[in-house]
C-alpha atoms as a PDB file:
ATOM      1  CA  UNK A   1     -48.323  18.637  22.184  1.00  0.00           C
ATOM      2  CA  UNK A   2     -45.634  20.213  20.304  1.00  0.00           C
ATOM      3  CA  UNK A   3     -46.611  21.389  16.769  1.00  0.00           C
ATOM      4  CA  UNK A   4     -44.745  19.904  14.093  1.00  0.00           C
ATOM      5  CA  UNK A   5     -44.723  20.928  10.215  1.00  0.00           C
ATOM      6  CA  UNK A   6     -43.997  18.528   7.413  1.00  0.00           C
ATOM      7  CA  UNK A   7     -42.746  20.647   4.257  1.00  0.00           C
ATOM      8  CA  UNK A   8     -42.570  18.853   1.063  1.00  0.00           C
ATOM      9  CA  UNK A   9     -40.416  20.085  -2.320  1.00  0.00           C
ATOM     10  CA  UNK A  10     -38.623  18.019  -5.173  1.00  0.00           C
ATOM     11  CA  UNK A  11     -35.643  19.047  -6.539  1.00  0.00           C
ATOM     12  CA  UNK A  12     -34.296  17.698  -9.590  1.00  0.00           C
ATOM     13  CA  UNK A  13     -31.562  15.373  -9.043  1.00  0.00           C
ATOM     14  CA  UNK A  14     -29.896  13.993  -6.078  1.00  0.00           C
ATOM     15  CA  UNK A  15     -26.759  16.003  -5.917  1.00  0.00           C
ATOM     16  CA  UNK A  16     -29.304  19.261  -5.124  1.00  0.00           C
ATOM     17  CA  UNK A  17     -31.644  17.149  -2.509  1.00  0.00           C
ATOM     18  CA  UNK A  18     -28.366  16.201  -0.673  1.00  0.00           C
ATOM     19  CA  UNK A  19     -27.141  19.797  -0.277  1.00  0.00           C
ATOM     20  CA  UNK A  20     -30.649  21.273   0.096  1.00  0.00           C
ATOM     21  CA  UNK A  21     -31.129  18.209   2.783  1.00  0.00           C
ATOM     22  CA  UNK A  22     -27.726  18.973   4.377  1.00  0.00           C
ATOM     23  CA  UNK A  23     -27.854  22.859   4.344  1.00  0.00           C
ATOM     24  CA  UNK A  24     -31.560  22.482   6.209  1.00  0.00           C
ATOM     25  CA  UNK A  25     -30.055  20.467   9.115  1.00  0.00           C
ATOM     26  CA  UNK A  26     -26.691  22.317   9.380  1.00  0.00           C
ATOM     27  CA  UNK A  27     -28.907  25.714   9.993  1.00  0.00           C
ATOM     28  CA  UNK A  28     -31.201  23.836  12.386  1.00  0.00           C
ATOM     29  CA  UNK A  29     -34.081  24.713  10.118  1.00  0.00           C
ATOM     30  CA  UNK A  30     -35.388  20.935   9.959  1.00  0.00           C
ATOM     31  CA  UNK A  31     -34.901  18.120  12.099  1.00  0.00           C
ATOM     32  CA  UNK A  32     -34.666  15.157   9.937  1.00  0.00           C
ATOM     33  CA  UNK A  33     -34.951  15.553   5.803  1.00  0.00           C
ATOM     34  CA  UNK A  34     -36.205  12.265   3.829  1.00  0.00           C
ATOM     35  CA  UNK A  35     -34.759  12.224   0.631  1.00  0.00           C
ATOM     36  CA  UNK A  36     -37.251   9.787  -1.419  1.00  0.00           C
ATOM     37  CA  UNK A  37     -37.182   8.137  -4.801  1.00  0.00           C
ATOM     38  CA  UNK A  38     -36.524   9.447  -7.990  1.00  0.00           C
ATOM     39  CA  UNK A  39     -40.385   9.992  -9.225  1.00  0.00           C
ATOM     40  CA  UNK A  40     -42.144  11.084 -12.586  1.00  0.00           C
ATOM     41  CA  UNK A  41     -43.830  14.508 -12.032  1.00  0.00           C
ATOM     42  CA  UNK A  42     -46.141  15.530 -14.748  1.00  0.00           C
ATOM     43  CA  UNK A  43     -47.555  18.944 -14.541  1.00  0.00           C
ATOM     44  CA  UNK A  44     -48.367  21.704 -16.686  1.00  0.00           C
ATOM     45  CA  UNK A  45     -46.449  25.049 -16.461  1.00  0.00           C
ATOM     46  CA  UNK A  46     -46.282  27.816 -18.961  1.00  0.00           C
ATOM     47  CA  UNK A  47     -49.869  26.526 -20.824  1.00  0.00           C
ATOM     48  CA  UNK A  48     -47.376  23.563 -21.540  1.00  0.00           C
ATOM     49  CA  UNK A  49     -47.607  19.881 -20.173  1.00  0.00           C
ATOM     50  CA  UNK A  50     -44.213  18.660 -18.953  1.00  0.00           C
ATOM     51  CA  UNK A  51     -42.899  15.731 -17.466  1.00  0.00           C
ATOM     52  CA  UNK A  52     -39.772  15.506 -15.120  1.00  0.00           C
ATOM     53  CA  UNK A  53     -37.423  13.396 -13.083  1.00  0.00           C
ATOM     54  CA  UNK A  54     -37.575  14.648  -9.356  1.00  0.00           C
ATOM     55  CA  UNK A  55     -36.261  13.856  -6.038  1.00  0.00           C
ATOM     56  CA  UNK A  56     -38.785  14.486  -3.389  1.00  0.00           C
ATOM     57  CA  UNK A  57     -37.883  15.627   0.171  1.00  0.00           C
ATOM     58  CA  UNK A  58     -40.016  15.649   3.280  1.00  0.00           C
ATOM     59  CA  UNK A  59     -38.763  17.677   5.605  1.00  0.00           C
ATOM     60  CA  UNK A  60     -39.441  17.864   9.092  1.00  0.00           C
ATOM     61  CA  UNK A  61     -39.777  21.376  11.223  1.00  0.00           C
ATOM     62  CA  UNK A  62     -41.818  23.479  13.256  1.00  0.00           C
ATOM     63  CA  UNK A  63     -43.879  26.809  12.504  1.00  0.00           C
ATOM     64  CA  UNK A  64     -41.557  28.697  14.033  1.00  0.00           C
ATOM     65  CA  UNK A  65     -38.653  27.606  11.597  1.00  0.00           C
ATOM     66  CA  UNK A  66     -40.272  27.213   8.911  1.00  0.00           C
ATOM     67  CA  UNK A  67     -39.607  31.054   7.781  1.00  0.00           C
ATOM     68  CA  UNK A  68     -35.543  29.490   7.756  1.00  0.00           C
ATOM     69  CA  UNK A  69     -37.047  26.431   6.139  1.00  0.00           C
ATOM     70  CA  UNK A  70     -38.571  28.216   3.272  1.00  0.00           C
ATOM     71  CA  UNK A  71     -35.411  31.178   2.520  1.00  0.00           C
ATOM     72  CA  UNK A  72     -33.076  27.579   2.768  1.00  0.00           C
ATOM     73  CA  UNK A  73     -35.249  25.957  -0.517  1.00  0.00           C
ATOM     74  CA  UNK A  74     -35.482  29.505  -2.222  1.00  0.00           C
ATOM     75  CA  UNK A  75     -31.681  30.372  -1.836  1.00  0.00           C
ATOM     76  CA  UNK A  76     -30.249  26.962  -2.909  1.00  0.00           C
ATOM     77  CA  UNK A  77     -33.472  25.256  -5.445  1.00  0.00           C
ATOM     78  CA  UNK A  78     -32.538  25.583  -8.837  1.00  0.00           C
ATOM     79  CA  UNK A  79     -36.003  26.383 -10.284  1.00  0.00           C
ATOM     80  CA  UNK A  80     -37.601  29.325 -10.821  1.00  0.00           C
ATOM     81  CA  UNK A  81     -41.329  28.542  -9.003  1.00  0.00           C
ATOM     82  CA  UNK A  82     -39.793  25.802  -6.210  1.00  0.00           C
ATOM     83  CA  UNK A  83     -42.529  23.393  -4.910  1.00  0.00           C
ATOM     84  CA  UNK A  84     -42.650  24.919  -0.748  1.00  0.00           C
ATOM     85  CA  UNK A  85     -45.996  22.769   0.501  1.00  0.00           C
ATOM     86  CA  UNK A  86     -46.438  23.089   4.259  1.00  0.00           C
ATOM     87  CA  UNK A  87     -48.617  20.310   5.831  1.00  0.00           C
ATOM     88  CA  UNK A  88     -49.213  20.333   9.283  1.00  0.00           C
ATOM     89  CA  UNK A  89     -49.148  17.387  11.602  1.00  0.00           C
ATOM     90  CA  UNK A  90     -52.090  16.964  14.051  1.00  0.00           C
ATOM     91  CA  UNK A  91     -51.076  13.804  16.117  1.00  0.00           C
ATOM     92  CA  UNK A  92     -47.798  11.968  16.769  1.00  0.00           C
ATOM     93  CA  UNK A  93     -45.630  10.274  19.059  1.00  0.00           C
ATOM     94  CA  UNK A  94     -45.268  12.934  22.000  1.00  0.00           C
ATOM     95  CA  UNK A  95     -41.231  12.053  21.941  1.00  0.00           C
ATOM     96  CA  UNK A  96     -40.927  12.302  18.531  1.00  0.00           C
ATOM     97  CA  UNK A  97     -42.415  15.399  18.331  1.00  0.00           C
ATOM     98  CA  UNK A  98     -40.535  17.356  21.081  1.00  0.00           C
ATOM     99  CA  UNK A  99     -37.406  15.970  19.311  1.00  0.00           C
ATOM    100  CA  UNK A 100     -38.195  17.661  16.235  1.00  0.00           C
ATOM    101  CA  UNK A 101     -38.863  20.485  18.027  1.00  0.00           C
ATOM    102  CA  UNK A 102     -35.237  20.667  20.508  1.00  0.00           C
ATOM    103  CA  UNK A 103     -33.923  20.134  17.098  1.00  0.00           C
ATOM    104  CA  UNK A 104     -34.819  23.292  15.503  1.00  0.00           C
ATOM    105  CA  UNK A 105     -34.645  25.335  18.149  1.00  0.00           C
ATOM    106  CA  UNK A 106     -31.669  27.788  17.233  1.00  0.00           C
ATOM    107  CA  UNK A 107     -30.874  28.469  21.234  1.00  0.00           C
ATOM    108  CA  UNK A 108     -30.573  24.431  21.948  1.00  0.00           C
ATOM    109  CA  UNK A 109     -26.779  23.751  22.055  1.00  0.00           C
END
């Protein structure tokens, strides 16, 4: 079974997702990005409770891209400590994963 990686991040607004989103798949870094819903994060940063508008992505890779996965969201996210969460997937459609997996693979034409 191929292994497959499901990296999640929010950015805050969708003009950012779509070029974070767009910029992952031109480099081959991710196969597919989700861009999801606004949501309402609330977390605390700086001994400080804040609240924010976010647009979460899930992104879809492999271990071995995920290095290119992770430079991608620190070059282009606009915050200063960038939400890189790196689940991994332990069963899927066989197809599905070797797709993801042709897709990030920087020597596939």
């Amino acid at each position: 079974m191929e292994q497959m990686l499901i990296v999640l991040t929010n950015l805050p607004d969708h003009a950012s997702a779509e070029r974070l989103a767009a910029a992952l798949i031109a480099d081959r870094a991710a196969a597919c990005v989700n861009i999801l819903a606004e949501c309402r994060s609330v977390y605390r940063w700086n001994g400080a409770v804040e609240q924010a508008n976010e647009v979460p992505l899930l992104i879809k890779t492999t271990p071995a891209a995920y290095p290119r996965v992770e430079q991608t969201i620190r070059e282009l996210h606009p915050y200063e400590l960038p939400e890189i969460v790196a689940v991994p997937v332990v069963a899927g459609l066989p197809a599905y994963l070797a797709w993801v997996a042709q897709e990030t693979n920087l020597t596939t034409p």
